[in-house]
PDB file of N, CA and C in Angstrom:
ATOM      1  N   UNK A   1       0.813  -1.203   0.000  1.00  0.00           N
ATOM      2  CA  UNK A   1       0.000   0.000   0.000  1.00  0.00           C
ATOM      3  C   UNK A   1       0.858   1.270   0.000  1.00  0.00           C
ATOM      4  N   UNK A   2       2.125   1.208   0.329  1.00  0.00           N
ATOM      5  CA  UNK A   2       2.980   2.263   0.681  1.00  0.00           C
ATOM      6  C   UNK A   2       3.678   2.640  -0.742  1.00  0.00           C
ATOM      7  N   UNK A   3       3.583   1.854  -1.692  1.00  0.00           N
ATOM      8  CA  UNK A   3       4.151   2.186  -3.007  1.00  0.00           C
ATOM      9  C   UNK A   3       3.511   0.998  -4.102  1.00  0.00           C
ATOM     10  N   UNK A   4       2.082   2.131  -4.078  1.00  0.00           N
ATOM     11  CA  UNK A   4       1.417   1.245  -5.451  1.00  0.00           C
ATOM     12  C   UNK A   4       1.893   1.791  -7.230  1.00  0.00           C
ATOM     13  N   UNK A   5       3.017   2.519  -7.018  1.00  0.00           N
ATOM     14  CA  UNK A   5       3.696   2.543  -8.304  1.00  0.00           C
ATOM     15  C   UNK A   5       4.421   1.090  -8.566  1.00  0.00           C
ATOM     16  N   UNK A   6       4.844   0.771  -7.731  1.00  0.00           N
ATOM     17  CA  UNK A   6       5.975  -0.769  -7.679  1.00  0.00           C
ATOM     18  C   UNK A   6       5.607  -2.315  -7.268  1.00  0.00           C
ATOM     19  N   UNK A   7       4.188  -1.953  -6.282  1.00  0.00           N
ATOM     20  CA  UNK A   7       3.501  -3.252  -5.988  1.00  0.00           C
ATOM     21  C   UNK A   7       1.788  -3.808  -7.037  1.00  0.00           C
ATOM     22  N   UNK A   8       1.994  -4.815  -6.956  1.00  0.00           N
ATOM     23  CA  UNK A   8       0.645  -5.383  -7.574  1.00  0.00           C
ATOM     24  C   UNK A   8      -0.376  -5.263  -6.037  1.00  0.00           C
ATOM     25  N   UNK A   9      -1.775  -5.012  -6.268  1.00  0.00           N
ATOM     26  CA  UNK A   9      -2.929  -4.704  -5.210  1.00  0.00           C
ATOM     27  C   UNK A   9      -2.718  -5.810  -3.949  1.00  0.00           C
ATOM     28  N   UNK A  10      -1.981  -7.261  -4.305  1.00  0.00           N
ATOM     29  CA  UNK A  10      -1.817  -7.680  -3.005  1.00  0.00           C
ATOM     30  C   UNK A  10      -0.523  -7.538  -2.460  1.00  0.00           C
ATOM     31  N   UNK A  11       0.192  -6.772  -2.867  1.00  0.00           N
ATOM     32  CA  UNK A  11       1.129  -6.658  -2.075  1.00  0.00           C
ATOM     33  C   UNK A  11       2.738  -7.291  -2.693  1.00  0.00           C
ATOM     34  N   UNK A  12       3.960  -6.938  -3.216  1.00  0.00           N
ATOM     35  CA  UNK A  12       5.207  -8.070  -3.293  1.00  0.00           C
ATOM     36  C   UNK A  12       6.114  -8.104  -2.357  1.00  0.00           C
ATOM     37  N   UNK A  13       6.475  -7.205  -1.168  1.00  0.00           N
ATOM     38  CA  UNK A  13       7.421  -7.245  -0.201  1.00  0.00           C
ATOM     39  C   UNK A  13       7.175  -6.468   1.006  1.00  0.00           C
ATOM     40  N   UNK A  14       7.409  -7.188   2.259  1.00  0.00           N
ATOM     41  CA  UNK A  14       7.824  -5.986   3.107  1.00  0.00           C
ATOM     42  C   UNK A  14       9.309  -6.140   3.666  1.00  0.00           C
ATOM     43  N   UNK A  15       9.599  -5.017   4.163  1.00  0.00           N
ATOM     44  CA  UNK A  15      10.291  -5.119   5.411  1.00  0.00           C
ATOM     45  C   UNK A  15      10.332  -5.455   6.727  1.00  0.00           C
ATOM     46  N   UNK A  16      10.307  -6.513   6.692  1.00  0.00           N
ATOM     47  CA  UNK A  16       9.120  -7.385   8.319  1.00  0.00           C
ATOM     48  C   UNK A  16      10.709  -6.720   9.508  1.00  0.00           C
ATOM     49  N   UNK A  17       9.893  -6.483  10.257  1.00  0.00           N
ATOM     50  CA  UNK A  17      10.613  -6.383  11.653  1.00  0.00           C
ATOM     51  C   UNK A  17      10.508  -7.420  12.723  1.00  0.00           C
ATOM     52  N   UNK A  18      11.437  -7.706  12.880  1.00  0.00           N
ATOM     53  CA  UNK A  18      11.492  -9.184  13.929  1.00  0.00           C
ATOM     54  C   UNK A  18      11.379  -8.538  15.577  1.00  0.00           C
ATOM     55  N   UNK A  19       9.709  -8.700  15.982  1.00  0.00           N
ATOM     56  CA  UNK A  19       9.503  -8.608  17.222  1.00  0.00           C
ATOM     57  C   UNK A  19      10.593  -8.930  18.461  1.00  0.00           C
ATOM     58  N   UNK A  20      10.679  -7.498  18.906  1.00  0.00           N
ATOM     59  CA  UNK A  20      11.458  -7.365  20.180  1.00  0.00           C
ATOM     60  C   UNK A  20      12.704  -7.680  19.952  1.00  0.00           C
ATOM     61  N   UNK A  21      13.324  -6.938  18.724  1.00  0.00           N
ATOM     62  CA  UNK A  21      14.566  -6.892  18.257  1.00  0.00           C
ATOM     63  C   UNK A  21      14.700  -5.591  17.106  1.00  0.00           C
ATOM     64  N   UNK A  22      16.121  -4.980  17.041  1.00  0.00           N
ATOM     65  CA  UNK A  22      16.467  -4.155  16.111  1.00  0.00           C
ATOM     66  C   UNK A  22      16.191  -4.709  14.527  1.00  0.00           C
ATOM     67  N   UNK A  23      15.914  -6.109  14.834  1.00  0.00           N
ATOM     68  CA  UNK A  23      16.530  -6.706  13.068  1.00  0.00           C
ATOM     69  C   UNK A  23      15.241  -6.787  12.317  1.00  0.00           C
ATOM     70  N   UNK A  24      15.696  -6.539  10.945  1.00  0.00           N
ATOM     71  CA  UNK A  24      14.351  -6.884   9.879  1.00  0.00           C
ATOM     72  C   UNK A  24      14.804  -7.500   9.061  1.00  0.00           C
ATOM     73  N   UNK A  25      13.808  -8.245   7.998  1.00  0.00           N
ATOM     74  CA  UNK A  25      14.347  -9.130   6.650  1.00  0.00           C
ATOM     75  C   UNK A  25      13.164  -8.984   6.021  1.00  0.00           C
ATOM     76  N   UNK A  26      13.998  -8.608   4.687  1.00  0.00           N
ATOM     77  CA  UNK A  26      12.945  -8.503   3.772  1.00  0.00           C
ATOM     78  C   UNK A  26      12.463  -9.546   3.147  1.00  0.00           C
ATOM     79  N   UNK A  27      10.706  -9.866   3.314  1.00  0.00           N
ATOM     80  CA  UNK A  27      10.003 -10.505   2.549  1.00  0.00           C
ATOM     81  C   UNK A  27       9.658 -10.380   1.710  1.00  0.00           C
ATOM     82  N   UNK A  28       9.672 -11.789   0.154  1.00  0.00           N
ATOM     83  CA  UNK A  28       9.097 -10.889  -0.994  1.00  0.00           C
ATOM     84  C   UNK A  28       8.494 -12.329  -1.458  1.00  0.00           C
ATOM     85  N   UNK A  29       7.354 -11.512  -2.058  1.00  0.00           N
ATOM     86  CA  UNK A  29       6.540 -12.501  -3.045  1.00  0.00           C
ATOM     87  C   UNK A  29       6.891 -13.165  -4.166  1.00  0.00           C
ATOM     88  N   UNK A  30       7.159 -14.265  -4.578  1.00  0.00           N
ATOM     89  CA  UNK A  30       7.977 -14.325  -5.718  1.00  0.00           C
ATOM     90  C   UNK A  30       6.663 -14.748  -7.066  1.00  0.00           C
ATOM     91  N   UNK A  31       5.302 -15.060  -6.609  1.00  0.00           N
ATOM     92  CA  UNK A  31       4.783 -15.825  -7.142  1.00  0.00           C
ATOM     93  C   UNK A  31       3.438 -16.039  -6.723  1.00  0.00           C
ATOM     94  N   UNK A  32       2.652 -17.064  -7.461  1.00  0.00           N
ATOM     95  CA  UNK A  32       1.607 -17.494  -6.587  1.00  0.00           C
ATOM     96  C   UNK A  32       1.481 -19.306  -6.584  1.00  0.00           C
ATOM     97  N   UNK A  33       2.656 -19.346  -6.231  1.00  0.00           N
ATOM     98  CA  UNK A  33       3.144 -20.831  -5.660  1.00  0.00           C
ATOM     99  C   UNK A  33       3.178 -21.939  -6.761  1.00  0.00           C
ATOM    100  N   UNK A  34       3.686 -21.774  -7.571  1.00  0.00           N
ATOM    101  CA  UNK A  34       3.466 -22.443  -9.314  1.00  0.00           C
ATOM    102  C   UNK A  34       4.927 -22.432  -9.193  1.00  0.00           C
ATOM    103  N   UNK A  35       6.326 -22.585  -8.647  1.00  0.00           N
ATOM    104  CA  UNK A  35       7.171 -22.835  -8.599  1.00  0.00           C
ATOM    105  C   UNK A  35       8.392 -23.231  -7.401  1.00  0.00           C
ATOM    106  N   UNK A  36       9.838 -23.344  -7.578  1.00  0.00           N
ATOM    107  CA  UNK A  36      10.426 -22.830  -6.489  1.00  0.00           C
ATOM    108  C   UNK A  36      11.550 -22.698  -6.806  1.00  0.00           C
ATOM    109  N   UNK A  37      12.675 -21.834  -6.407  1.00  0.00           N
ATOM    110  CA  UNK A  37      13.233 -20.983  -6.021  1.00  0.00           C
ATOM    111  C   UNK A  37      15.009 -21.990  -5.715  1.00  0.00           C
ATOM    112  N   UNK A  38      15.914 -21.564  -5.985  1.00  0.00           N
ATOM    113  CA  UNK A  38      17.335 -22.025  -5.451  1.00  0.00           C
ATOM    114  C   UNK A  38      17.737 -20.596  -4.981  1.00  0.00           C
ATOM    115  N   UNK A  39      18.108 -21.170  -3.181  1.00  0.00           N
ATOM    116  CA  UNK A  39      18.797 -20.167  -2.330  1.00  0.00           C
ATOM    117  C   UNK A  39      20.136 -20.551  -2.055  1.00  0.00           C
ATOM    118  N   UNK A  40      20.783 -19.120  -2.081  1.00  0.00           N
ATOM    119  CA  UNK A  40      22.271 -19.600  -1.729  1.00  0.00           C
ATOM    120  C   UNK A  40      22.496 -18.852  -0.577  1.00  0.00           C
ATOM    121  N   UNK A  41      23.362 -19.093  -0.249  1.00  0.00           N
ATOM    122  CA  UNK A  41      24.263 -18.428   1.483  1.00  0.00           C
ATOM    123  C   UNK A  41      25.602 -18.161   1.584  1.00  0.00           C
ATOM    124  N   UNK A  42      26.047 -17.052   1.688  1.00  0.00           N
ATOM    125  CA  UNK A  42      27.291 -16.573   1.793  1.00  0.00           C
ATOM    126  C   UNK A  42      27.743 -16.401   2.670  1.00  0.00           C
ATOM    127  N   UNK A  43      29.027 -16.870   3.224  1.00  0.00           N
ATOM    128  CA  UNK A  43      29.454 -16.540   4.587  1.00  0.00           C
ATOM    129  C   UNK A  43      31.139 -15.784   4.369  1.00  0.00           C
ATOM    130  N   UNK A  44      31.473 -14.835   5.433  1.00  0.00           N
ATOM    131  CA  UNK A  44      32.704 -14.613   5.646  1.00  0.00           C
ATOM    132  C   UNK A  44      33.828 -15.218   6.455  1.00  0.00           C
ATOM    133  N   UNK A  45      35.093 -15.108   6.307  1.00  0.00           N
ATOM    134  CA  UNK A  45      36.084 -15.541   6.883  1.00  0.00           C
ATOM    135  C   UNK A  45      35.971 -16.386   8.384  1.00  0.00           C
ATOM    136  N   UNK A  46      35.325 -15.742   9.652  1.00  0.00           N
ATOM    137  CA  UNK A  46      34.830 -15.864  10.673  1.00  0.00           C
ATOM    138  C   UNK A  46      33.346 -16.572  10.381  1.00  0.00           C
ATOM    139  N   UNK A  47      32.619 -16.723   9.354  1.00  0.00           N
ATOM    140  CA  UNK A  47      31.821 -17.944   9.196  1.00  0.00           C
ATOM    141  C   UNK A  47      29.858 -17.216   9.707  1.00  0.00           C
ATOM    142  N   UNK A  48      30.423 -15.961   9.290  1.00  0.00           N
ATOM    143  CA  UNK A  48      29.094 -15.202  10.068  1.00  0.00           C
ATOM    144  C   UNK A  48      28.462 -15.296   8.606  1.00  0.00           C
ATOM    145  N   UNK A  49      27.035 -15.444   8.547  1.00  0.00           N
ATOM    146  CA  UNK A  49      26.348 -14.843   7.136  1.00  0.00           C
ATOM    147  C   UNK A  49      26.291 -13.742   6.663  1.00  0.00           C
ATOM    148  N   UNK A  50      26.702 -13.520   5.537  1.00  0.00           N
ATOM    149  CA  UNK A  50      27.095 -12.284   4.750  1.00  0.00           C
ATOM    150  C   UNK A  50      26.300 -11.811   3.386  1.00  0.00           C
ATOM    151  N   UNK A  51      25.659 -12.889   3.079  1.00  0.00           N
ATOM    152  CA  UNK A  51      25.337 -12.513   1.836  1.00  0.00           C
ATOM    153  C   UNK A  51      24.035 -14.184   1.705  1.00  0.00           C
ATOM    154  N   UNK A  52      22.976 -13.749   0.930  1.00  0.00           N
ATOM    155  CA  UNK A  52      21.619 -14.402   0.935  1.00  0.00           C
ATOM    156  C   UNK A  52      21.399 -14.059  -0.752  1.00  0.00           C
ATOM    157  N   UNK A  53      21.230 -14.910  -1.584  1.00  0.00           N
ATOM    158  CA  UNK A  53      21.443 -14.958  -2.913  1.00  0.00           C
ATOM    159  C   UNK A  53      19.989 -15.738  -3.334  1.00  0.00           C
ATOM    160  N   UNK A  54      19.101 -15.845  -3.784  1.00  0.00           N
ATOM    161  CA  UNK A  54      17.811 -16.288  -4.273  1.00  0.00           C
ATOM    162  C   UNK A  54      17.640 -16.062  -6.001  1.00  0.00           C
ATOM    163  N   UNK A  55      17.820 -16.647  -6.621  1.00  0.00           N
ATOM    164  CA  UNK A  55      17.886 -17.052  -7.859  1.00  0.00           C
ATOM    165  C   UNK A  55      16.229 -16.879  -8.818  1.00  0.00           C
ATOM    166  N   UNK A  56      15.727 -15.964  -9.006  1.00  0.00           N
ATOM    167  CA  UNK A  56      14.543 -16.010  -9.352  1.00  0.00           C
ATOM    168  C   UNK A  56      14.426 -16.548 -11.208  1.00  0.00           C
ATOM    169  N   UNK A  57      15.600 -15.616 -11.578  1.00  0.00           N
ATOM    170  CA  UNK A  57      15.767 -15.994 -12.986  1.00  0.00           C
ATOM    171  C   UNK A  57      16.793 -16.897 -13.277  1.00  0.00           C
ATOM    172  N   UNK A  58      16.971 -17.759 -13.961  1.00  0.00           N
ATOM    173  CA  UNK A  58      18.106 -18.288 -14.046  1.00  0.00           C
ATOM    174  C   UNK A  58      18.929 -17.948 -15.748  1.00  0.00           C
ATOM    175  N   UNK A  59      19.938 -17.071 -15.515  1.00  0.00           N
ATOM    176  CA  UNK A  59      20.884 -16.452 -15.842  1.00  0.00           C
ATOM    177  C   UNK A  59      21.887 -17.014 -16.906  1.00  0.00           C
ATOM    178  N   UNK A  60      22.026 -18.436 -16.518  1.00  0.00           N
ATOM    179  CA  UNK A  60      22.888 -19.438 -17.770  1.00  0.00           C
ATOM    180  C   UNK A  60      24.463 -19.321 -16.640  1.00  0.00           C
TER     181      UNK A  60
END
């Protein structure tokens, strides 16, 4: 509702805020469940997550 230049009437993402914490992650619609999705995970040196990669198109 906050940007119906960029969203379809139900909605493709928010910025969910994770109750009783600073942190958020963005949710997004990819679909209406007629597929799925390859996620990847990136980590740094020290092994912390760094990077979240979701493949919607596949690229070659």
């Amino acid at each position: 509702m906050e940007n119906p230049l960029y969203q379809r009437e139900g909605g493709d993402w928010i910025n969910f805020r994770i109750p009783n914490t600073d942190l958020s992650i963005p949710m997004i619609q990819s679909g209406f469940g007629d597929g799925v999705y390859p996620v990847y995970f990136g980590y740094d040196k020290d092994n912390n997550l760094c990077d979240v990669v979701i493949e919607y198109i596949y690229l070659g």
